[in-house]
N, C-alpha and C. Protein backbone atom coordinates (compact mmCIF):
# COMPACT_ATOMS: atom_id res chain seq x y z
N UNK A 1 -4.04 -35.91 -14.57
CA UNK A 1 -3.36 -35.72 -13.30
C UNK A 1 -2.93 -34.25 -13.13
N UNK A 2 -2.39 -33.53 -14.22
CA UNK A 2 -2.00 -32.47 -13.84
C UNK A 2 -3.02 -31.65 -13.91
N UNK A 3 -4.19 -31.40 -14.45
CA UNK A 3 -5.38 -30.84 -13.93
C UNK A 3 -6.06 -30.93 -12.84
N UNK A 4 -5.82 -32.06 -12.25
CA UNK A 4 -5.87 -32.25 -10.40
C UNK A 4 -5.04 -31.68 -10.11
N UNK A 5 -3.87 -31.58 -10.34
CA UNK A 5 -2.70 -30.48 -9.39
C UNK A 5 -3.42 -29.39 -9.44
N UNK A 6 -3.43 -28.27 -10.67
CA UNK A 6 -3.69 -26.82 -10.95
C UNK A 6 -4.73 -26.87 -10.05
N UNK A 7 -6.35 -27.88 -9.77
CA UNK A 7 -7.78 -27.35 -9.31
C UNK A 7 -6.93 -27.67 -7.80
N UNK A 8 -6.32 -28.57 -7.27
CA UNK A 8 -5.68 -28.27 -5.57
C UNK A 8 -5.17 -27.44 -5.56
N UNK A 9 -4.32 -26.79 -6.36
CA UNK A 9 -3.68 -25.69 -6.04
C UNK A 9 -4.39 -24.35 -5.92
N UNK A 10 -5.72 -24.18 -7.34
CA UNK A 10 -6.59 -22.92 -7.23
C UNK A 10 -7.18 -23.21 -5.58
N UNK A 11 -7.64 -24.37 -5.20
CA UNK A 11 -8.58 -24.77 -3.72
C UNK A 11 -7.59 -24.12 -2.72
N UNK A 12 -6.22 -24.55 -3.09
CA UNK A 12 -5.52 -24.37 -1.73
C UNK A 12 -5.39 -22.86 -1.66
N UNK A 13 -5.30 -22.15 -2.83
CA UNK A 13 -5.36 -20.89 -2.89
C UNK A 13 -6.99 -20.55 -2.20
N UNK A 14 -7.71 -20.72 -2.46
CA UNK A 14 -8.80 -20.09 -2.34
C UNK A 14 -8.83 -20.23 -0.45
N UNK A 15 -8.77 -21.38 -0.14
CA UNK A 15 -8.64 -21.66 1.03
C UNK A 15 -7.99 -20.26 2.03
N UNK A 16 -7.13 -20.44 1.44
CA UNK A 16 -5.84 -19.56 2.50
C UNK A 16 -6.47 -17.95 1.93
N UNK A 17 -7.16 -17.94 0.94
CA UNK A 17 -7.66 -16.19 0.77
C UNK A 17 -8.47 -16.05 1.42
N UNK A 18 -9.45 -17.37 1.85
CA UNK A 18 -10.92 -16.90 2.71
C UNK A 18 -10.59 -17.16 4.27
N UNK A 19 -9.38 -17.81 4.86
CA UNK A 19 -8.97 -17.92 5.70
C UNK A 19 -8.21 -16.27 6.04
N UNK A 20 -7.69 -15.95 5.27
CA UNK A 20 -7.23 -14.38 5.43
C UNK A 20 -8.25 -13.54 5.45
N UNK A 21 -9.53 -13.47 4.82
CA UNK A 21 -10.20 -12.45 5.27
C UNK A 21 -10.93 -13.03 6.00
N UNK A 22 -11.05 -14.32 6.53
CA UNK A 22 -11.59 -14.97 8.19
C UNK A 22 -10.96 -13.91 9.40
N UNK A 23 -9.43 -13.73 8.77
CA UNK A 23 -8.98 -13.32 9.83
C UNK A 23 -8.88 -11.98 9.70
N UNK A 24 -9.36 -11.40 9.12
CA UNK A 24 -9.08 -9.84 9.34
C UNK A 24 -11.00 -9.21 9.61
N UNK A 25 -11.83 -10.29 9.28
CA UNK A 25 -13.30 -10.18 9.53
C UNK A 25 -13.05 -9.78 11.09
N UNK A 26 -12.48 -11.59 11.66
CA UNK A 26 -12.55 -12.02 12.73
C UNK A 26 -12.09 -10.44 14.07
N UNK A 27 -11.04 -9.64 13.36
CA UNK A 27 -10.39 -8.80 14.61
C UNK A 27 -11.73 -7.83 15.00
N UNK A 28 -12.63 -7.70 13.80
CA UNK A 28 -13.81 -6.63 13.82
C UNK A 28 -14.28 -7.21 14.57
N UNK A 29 -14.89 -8.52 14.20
CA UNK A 29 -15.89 -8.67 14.73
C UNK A 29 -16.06 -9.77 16.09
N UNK A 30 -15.09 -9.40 16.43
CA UNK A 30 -14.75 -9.88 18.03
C UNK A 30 -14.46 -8.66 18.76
N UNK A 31 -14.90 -7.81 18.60
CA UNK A 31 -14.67 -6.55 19.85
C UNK A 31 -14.76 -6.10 20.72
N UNK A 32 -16.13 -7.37 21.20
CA UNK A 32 -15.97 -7.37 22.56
C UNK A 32 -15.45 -7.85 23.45
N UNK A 33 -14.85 -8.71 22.75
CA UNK A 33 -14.04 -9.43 23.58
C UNK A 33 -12.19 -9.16 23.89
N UNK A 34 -11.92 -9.61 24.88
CA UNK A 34 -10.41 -8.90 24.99
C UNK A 34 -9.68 -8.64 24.10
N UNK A 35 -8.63 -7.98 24.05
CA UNK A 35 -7.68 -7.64 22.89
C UNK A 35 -6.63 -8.34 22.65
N UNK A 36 -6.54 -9.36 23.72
CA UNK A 36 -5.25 -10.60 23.42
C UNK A 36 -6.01 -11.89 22.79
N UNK A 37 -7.49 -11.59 23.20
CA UNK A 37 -8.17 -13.15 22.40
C UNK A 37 -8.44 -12.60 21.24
N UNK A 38 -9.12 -11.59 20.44
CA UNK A 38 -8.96 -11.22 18.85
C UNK A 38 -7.43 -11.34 18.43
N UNK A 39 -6.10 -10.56 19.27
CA UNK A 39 -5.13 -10.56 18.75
C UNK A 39 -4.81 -12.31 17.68
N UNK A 40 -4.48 -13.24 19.30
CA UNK A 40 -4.68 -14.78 19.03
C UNK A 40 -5.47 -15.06 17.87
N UNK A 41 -6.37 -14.97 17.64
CA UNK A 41 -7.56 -15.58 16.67
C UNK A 41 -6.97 -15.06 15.55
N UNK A 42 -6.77 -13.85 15.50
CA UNK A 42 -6.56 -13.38 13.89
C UNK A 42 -5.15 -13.79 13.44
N UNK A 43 -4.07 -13.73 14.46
CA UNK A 43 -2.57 -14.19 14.29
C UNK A 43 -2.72 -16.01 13.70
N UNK A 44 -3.83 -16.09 14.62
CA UNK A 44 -3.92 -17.83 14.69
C UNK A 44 -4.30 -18.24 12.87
N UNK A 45 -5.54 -17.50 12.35
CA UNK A 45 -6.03 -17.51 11.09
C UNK A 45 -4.79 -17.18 10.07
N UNK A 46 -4.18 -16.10 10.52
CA UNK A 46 -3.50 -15.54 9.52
C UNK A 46 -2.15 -16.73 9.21
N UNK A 47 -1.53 -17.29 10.31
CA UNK A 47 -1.10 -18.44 10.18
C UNK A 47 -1.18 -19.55 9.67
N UNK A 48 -2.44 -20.02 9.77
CA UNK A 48 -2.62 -20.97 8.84
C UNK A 48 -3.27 -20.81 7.16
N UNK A 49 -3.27 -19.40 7.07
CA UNK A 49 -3.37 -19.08 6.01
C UNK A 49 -1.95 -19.41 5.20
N UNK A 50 -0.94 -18.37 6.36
CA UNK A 50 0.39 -18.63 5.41
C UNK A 50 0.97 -20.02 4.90
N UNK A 51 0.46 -20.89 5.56
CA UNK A 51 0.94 -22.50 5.91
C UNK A 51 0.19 -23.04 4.87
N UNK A 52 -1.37 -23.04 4.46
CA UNK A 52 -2.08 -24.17 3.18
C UNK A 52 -1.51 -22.87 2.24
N UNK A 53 -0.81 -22.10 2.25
CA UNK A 53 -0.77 -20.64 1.11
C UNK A 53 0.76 -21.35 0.44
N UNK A 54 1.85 -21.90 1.80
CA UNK A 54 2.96 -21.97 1.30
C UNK A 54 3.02 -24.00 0.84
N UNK A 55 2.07 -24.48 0.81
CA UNK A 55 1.77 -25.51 0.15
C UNK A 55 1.85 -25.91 -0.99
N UNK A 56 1.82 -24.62 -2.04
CA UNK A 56 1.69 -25.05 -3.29
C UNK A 56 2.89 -24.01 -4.02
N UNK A 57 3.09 -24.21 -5.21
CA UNK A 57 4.25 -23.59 -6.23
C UNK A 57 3.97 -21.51 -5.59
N UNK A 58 2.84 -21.45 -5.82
CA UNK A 58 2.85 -20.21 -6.06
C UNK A 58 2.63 -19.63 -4.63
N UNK A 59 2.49 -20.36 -3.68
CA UNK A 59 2.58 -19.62 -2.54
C UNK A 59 3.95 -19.61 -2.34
N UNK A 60 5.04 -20.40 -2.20
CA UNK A 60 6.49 -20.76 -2.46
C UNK A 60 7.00 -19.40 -2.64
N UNK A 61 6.54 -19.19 -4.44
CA UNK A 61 7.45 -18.30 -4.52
C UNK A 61 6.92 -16.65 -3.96
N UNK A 62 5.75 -16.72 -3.62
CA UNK A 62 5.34 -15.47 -2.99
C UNK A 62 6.29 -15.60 -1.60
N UNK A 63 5.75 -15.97 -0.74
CA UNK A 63 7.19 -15.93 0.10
C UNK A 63 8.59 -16.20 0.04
N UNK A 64 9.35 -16.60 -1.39
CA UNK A 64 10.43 -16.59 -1.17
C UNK A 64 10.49 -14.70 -2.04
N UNK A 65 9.69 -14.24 -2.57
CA UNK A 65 9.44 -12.83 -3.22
C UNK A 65 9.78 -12.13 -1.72
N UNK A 66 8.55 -12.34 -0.84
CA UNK A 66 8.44 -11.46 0.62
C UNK A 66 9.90 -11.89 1.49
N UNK A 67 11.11 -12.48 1.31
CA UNK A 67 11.60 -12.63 2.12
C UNK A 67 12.88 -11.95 1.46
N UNK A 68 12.95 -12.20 0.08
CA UNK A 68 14.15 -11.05 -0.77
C UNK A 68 13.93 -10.09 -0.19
N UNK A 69 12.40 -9.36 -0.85
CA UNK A 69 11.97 -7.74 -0.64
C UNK A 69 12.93 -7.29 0.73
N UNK A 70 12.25 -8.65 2.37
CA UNK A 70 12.71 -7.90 3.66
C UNK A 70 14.19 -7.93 3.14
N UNK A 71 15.23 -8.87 2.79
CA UNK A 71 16.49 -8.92 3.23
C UNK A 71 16.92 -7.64 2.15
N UNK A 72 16.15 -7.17 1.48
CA UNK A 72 16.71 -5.82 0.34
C UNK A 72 16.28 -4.35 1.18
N UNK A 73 15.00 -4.24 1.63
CA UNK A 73 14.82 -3.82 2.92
C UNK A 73 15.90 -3.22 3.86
N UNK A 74 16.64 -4.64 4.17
CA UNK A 74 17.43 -4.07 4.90
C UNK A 74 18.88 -3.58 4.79
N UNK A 75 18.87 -4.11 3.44
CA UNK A 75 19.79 -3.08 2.43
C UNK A 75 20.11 -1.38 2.58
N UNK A 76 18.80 -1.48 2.85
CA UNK A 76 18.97 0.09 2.55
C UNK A 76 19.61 1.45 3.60
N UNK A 77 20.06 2.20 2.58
CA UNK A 77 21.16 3.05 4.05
C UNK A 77 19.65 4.60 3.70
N UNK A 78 19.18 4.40 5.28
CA UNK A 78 18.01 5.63 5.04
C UNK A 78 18.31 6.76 5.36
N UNK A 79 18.20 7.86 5.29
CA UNK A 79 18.04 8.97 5.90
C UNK A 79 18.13 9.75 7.12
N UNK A 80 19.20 10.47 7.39
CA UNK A 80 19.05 10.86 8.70
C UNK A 80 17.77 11.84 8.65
N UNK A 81 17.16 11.99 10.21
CA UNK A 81 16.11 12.89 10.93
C UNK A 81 16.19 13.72 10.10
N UNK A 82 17.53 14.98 10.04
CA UNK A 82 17.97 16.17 9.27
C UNK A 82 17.74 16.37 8.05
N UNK A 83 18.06 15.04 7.74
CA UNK A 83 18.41 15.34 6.25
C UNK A 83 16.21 15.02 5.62
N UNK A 84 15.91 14.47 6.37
CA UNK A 84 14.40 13.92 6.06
C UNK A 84 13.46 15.81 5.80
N UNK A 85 14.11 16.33 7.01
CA UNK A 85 13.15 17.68 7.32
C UNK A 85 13.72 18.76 6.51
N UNK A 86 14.79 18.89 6.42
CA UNK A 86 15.44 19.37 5.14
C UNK A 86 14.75 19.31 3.86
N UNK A 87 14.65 18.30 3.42
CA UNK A 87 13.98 17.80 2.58
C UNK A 87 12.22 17.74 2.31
N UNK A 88 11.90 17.30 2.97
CA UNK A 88 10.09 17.97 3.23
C UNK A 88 10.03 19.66 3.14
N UNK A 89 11.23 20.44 3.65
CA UNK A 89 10.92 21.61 3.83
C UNK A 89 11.40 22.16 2.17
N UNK A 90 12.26 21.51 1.47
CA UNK A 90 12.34 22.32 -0.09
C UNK A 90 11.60 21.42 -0.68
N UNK A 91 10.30 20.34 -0.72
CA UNK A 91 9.34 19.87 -1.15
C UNK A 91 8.05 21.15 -1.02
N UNK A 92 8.08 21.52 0.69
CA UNK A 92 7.07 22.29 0.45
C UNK A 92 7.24 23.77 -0.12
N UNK A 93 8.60 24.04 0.20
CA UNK A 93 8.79 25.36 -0.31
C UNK A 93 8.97 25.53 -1.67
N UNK A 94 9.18 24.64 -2.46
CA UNK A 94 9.01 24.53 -3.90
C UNK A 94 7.82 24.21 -4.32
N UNK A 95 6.33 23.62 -3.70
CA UNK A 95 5.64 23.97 -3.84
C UNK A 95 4.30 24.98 -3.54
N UNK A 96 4.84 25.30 -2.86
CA UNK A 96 4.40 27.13 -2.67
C UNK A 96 5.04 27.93 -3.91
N UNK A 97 6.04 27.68 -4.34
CA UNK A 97 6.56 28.79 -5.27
C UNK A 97 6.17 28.34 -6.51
N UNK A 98 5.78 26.71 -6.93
CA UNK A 98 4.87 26.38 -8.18
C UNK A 98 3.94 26.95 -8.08
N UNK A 99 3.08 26.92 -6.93
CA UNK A 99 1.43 27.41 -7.05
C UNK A 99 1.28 28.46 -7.13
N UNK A 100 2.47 29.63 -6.80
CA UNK A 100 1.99 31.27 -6.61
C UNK A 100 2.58 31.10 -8.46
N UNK A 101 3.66 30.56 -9.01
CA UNK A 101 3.77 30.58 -10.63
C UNK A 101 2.75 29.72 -11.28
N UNK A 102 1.93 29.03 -11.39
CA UNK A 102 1.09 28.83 -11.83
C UNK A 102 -0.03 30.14 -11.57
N UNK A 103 -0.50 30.78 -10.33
CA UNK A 103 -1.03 31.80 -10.03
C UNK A 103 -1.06 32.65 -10.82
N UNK A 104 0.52 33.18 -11.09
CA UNK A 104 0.54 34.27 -11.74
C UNK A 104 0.17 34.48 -13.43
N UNK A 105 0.63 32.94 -13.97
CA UNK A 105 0.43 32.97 -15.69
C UNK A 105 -0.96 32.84 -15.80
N UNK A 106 -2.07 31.93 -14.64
CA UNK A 106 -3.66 32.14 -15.06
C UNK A 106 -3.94 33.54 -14.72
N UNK A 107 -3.52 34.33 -13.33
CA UNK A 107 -3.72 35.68 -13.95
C UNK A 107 -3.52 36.50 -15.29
N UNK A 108 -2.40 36.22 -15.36
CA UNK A 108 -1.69 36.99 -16.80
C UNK A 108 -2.60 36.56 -18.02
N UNK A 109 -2.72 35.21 -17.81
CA UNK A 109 -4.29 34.75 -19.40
C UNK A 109 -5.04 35.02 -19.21
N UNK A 110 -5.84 34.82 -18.03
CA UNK A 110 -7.07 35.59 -17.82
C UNK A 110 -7.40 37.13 -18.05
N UNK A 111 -6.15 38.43 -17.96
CA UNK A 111 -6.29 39.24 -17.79
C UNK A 111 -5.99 39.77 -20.03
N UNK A 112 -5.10 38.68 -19.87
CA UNK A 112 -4.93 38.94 -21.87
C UNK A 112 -6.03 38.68 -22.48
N UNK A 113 -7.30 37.23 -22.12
CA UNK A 113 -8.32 37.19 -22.76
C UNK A 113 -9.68 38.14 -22.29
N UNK A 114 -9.64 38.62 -21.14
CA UNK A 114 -10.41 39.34 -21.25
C UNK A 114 -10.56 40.80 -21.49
N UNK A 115 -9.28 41.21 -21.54
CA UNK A 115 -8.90 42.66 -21.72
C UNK A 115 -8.89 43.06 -23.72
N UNK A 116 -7.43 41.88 -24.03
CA UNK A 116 -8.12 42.53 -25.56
C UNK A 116 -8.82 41.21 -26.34
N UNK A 117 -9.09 40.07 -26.10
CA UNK A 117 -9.89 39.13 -26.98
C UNK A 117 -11.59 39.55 -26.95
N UNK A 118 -12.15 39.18 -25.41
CA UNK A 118 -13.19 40.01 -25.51
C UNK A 118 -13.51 40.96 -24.75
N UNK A 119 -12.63 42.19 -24.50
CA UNK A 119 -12.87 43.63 -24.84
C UNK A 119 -13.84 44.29 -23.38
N UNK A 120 -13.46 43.23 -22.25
CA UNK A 120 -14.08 43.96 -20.85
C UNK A 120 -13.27 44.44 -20.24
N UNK A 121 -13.31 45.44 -19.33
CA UNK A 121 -12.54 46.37 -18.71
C UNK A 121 -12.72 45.72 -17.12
């Protein structure tokens, strides 16, 4: 019996994975057609993916995983605008000033091995 559970559960899994890339096939390859009937179709797939997905143990706890993550998510105290560009700007300006110091010590070896190791001017 419990080897019938595990093979419904791998099925129900498999199910809801080929139903998910049904639905992400499906948005391609409906393009000609309007953008609210692909929207539908793929929302529609992706739905009942989540539904035979949350059927079994391990879909369970994957969404009770995805629903911590959001409520931790929204935990978080982010960044003001300022403080974001601030920040990108001594990311890049510290790396400009790695690359011209890295610059300078392969000059400096380059110019020690070839000047006195082997002896070109």
């Amino acid at each position: 019996m419990k080897l019938l559970f595990k093979m419904s559960n791998k099925i129900k899994n498999f199910i809801s994975g080929s139903l998910f890339l049904a639905a992400i096939l499906s948005y391609f390859l409906l393009k000609n057609n309007n953008f609210i009937v692909r929207l539908f179709f793929c929302s529609s797939l992706i739905s009942l993916s989540v539904f035979i997905l949350s059927l079994n143990s391990f879909g369970q706890n994957l969404l009770t995983f995805f629903i911590a993550s959001y409520e931790e998510l929204k935990k978080v105290i982010w960044p003001a605008n300022k403080e974001i560009i601030h920040m990108a700007f001594l990311v890049f300006l510290f790396s400009i000033l790695s690359g011209f110091f890295i610059w300078i010590i392969d000059k400096a070896i380059a110019f020690l091995i070839y000047a006195f190791l082997l002896g070109w001017k």
